[in-house]
C-alpha atoms as a PDB file:
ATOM      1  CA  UNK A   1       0.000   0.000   0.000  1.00  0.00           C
ATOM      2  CA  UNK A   2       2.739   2.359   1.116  1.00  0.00           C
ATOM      3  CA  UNK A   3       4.952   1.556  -2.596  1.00  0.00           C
ATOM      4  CA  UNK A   4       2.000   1.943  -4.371  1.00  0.00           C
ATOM      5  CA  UNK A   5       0.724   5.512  -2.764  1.00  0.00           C
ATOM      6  CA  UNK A   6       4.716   6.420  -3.356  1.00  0.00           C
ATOM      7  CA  UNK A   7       4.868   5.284  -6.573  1.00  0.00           C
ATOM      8  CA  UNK A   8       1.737   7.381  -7.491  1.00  0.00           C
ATOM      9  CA  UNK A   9       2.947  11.168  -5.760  1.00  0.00           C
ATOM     10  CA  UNK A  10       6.312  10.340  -7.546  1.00  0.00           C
ATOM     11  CA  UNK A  11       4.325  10.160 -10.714  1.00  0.00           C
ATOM     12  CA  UNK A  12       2.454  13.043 -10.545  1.00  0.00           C
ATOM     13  CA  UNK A  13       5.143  15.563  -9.038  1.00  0.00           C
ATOM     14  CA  UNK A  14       7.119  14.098 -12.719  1.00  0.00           C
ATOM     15  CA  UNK A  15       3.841  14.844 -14.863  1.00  0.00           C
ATOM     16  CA  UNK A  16       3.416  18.190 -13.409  1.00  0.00           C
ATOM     17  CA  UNK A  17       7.038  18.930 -13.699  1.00  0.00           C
ATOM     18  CA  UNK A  18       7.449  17.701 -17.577  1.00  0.00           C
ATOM     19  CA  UNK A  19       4.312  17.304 -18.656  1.00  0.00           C
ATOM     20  CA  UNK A  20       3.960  20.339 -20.605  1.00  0.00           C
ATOM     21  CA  UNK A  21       5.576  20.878 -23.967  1.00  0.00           C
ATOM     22  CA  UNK A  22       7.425  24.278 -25.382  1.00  0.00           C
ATOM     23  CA  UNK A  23       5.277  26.850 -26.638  1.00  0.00           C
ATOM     24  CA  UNK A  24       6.529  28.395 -30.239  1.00  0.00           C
ATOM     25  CA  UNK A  25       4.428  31.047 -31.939  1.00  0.00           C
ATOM     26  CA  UNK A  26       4.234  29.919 -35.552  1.00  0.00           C
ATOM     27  CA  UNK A  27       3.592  33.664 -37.306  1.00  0.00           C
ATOM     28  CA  UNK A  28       2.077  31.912 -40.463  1.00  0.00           C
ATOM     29  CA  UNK A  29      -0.138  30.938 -38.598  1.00  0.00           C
ATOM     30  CA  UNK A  30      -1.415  34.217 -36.765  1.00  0.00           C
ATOM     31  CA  UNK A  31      -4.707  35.853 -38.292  1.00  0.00           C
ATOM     32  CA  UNK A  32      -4.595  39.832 -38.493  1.00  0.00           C
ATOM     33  CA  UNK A  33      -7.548  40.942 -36.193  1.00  0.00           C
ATOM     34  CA  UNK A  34      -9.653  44.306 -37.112  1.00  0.00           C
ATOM     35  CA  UNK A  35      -8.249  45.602 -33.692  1.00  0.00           C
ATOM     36  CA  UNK A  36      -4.957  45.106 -34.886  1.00  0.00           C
ATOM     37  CA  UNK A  37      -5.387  46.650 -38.142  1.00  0.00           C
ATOM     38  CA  UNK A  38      -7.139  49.825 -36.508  1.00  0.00           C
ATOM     39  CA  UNK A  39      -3.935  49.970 -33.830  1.00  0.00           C
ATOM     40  CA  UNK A  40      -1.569  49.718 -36.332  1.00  0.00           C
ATOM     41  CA  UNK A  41      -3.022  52.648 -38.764  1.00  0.00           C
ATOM     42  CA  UNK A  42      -3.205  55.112 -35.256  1.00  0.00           C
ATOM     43  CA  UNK A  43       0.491  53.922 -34.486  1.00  0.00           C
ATOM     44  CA  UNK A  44       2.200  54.249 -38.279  1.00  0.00           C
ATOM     45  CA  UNK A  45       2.491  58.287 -38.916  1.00  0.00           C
ATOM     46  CA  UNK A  46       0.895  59.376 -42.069  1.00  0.00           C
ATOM     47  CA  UNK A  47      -0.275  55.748 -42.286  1.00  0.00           C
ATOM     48  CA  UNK A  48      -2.408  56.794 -45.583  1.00  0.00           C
ATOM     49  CA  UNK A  49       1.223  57.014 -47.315  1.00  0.00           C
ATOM     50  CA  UNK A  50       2.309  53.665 -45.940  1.00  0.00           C
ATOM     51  CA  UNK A  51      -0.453  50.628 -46.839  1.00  0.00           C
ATOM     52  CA  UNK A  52       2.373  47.845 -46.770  1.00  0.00           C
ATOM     53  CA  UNK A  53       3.951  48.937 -43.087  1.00  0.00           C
ATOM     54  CA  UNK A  54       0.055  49.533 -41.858  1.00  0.00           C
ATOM     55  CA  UNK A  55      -0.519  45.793 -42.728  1.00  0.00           C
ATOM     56  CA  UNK A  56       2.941  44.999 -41.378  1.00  0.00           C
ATOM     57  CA  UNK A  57       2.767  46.271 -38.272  1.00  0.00           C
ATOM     58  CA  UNK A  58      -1.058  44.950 -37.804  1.00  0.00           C
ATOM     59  CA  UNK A  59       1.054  41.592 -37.949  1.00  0.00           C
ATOM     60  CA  UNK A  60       3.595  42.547 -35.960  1.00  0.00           C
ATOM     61  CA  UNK A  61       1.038  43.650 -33.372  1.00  0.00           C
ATOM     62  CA  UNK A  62      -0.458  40.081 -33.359  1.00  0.00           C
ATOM     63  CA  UNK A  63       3.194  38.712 -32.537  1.00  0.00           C
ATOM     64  CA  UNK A  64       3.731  41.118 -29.809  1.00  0.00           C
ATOM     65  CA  UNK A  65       0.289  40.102 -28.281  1.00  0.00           C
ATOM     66  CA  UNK A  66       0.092  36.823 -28.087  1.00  0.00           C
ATOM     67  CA  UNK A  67       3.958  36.718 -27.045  1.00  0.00           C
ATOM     68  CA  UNK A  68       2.830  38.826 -23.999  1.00  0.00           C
ATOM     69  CA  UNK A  69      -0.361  36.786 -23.381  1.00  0.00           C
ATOM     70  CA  UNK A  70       2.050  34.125 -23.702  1.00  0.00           C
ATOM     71  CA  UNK A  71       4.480  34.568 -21.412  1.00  0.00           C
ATOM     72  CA  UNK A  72       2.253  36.114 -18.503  1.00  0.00           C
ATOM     73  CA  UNK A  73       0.467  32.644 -19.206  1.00  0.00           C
ATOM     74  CA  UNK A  74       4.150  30.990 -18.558  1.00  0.00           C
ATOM     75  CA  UNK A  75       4.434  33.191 -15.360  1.00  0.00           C
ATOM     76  CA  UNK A  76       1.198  32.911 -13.623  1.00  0.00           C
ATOM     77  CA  UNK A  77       1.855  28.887 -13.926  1.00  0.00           C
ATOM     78  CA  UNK A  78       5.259  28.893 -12.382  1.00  0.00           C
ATOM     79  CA  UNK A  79       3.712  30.572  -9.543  1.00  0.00           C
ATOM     80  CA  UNK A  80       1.035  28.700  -9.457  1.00  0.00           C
ATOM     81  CA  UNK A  81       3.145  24.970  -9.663  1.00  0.00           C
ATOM     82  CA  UNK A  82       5.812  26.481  -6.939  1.00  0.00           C
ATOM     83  CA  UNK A  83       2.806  26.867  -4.398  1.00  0.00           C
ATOM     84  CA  UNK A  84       1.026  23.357  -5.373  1.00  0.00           C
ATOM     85  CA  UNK A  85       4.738  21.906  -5.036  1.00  0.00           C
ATOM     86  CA  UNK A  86       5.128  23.723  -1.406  1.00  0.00           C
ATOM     87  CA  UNK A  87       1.808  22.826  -0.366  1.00  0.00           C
ATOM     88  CA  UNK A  88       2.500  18.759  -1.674  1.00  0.00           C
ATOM     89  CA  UNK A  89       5.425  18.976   0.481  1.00  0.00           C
ATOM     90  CA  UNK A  90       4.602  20.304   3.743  1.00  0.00           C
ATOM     91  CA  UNK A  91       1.207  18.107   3.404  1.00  0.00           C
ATOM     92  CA  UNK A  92       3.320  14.990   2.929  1.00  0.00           C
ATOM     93  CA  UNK A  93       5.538  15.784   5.806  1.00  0.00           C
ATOM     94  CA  UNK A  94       2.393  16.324   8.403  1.00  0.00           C
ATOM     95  CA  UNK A  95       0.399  13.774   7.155  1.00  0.00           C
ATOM     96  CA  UNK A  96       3.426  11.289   7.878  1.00  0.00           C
ATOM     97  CA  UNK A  97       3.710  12.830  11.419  1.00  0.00           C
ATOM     98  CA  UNK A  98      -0.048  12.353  12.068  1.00  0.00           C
ATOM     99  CA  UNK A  99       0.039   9.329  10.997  1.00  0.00           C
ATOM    100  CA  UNK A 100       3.196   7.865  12.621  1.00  0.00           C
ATOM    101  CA  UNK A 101       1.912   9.254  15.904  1.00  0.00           C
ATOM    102  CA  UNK A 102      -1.152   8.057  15.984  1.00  0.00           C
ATOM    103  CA  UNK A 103       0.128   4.332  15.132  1.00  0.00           C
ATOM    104  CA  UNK A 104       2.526   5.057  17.704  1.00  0.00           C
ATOM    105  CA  UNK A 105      -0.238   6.441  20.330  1.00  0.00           C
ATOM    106  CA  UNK A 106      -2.233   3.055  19.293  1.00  0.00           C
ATOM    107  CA  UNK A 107       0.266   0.178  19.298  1.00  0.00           C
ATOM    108  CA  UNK A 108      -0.388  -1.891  22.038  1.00  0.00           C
ATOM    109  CA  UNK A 109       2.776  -4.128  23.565  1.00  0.00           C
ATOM    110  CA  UNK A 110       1.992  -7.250  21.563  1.00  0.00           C
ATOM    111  CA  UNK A 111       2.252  -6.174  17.932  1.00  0.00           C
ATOM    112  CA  UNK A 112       4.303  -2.925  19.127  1.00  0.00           C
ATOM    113  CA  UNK A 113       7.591  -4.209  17.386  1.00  0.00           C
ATOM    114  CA  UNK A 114       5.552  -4.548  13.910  1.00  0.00           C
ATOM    115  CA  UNK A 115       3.533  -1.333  13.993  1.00  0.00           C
ATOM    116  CA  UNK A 116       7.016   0.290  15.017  1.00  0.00           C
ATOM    117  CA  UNK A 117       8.376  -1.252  11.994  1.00  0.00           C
ATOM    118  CA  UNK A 118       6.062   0.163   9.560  1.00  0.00           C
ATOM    119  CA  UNK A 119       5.922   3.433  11.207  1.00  0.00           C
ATOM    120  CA  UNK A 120       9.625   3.411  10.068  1.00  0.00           C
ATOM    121  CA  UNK A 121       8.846   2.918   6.575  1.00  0.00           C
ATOM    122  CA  UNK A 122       6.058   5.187   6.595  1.00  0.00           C
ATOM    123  CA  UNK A 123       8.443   8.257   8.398  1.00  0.00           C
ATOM    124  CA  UNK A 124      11.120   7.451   5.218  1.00  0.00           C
ATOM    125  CA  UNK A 125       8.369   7.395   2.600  1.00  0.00           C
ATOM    126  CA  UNK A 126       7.001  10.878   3.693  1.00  0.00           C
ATOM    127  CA  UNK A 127      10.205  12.355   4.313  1.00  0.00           C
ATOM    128  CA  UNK A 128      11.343  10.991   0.919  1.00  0.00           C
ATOM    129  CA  UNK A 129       7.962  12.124  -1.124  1.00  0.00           C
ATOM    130  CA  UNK A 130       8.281  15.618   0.671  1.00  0.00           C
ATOM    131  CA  UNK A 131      11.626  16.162  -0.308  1.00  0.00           C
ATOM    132  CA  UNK A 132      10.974  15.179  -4.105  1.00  0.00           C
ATOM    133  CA  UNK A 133       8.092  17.694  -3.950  1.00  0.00           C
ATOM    134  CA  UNK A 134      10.751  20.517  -2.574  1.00  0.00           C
ATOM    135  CA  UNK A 135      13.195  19.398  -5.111  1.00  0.00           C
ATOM    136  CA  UNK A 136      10.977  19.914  -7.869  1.00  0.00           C
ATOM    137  CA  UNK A 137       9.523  23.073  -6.595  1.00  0.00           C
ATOM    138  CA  UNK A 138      13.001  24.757  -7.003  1.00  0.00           C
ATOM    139  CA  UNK A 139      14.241  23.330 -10.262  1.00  0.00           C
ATOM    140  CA  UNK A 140      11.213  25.042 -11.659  1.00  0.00           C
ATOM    141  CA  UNK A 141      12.329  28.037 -13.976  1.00  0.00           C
ATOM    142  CA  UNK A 142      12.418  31.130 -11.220  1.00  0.00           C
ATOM    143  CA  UNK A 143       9.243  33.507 -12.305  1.00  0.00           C
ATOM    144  CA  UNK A 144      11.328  36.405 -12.163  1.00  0.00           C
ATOM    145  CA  UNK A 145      13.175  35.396 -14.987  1.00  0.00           C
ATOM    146  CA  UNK A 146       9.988  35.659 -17.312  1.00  0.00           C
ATOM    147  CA  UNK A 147       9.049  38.813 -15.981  1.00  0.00           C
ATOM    148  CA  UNK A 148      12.090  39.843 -17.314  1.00  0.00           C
ATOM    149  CA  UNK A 149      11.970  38.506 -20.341  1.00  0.00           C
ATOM    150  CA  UNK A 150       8.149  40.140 -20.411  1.00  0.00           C
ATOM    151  CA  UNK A 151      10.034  43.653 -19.891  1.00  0.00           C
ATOM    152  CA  UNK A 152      12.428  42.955 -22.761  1.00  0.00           C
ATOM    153  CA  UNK A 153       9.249  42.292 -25.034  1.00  0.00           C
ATOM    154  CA  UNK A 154       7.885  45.305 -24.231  1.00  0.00           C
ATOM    155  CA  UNK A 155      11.186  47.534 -24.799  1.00  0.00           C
ATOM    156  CA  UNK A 156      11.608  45.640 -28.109  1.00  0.00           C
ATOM    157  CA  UNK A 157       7.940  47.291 -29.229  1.00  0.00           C
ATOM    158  CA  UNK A 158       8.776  50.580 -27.908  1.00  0.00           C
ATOM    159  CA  UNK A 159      11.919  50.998 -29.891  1.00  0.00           C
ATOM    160  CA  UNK A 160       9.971  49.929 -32.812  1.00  0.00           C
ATOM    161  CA  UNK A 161       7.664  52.269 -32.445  1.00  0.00           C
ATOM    162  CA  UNK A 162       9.719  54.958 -31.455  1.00  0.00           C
ATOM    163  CA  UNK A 163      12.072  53.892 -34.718  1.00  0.00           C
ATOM    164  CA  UNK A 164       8.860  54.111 -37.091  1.00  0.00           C
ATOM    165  CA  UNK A 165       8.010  57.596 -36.171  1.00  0.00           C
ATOM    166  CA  UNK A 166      12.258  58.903 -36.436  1.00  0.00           C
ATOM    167  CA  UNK A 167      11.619  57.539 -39.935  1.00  0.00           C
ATOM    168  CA  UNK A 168       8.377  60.191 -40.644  1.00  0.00           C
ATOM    169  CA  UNK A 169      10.132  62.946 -37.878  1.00  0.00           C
ATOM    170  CA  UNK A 170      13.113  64.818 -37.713  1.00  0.00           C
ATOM    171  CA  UNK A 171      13.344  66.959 -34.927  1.00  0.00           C
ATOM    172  CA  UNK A 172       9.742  67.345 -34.475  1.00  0.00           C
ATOM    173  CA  UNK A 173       9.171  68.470 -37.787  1.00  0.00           C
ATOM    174  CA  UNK A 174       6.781  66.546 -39.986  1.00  0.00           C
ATOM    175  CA  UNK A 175       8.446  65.817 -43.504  1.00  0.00           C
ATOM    176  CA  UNK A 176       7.130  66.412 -46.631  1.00  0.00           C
ATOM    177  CA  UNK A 177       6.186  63.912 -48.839  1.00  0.00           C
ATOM    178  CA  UNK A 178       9.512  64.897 -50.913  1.00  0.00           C
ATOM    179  CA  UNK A 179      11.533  63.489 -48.070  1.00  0.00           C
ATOM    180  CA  UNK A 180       9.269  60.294 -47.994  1.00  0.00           C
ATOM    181  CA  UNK A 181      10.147  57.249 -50.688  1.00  0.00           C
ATOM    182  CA  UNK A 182      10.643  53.802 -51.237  1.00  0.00           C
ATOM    183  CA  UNK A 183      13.564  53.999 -48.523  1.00  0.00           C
ATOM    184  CA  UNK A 184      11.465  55.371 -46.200  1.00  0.00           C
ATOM    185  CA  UNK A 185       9.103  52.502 -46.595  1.00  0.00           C
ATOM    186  CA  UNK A 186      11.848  50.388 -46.850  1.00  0.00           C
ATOM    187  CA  UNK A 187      13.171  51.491 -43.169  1.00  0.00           C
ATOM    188  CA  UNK A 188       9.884  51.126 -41.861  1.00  0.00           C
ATOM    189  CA  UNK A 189       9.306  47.746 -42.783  1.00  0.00           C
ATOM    190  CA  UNK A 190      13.273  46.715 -41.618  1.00  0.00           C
ATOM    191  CA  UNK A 191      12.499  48.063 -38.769  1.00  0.00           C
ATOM    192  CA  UNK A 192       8.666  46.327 -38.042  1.00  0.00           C
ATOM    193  CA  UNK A 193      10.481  42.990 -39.200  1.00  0.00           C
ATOM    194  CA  UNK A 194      13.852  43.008 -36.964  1.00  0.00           C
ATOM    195  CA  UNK A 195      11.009  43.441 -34.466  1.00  0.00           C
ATOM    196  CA  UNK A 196       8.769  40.562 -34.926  1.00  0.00           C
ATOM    197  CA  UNK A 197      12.500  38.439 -35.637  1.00  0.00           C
ATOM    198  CA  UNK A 198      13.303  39.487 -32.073  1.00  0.00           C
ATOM    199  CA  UNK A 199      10.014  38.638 -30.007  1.00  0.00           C
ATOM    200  CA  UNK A 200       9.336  35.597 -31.888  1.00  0.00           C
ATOM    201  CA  UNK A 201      13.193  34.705 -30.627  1.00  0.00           C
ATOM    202  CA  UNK A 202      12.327  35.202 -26.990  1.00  0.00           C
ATOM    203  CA  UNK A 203      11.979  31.267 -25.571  1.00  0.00           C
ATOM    204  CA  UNK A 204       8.793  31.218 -23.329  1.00  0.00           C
ATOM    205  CA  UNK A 205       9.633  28.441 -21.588  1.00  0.00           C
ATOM    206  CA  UNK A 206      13.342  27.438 -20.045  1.00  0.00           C
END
């Protein structure tokens, strides 16, 4: 009874440490929403002159959104897994004291040598079911870590955003459509796609 109830926490602190497999955002497979198309035309300046980076960025938009969703996802189950680990643990570890106690309290002198006996097993299979449960708790990937990679998402779409409208602004000064050409289309576009290269780099798990 005691192997089997082992054999069956060891399985499911191993399920709920592997079980899930990476996450990686396939962008052919991402569907342009009208939100994102409306977001990206009130983000690209003059964004009547620039059809191809409107649609773009719309895209790009969809990448940097479902990253995010993404990796808060990631982050809110690390936190939740470390306290289910925690709580595993220090369950295991009073439920074996209980329990060894009260066979303890129980035993009467005639059968005291066997009850004793199995009490030992019983104290040794806690101990050693709590400790796998702490064990796995902290080789868990640290939820700080994907808050930071969460910030480095966000400064990556800042920059590109802040790059698209250096491309239509120079010193505060709108340009005129002169100034505006393929290359500044061209820039716009390098600029939306080193983007959506750089998020779609950023590992949400591990």
């Amino acid at each position: 009874m005691i192997r089997t109830v082992l054999s069956l926490l060891l399985i499911s602190s191993l399920a709920m440490g592997c079980g899930s497999a990476y996450t990686i955002l396939d962008r052919s497979t991402l569907e342009v929403s009208p939100n994102s198309k409306i977001s990206a035309r009130n983000l690209v300046p003059r964004a009547s002159e620039y059809p191809s980076v409107v649609e773009q960025l719309a895209l790009a938009q969809e990448v940097y959104q479902k990253q995010l969703f993404l990796l808060k996802e990631r982050r809110n189950k690390l936190r939740a897994r470390k306290r289910y680990f925690n709580a595993f643990s220090f369950g295991t570890f009073a439920a074996s004291s209980v329990g060894i106690g009260a066979a303890s309290i129980q035993s009467s002198e005639a059968d005291a040598g066997s009850n004793l006996q199995k009490a030992g097993y019983a104290a040794l299979g806690g101990l050693a079911v709590g400790t796998l449960f702490q064990v796995a708790g902290f080789m868990q990937e640290n939820a700080s870590s994907v808050d930071g990679k969460v910030r480095h998402l966000e400064l990556l779409y800042d920059t590109m955003i802040e790059r698209l409208r250096q491309l239509t602004y120079r010193d505060g000064v709108r340009q005129g459509e002169a100034s505006s050409g393929p290359d500044t289309a061209s820039d716009m576009g390098a600029a939306i796609e080193s983007f959506v290269t750089q998020a779609l780099a950023i590992n949400i798990k591990g």
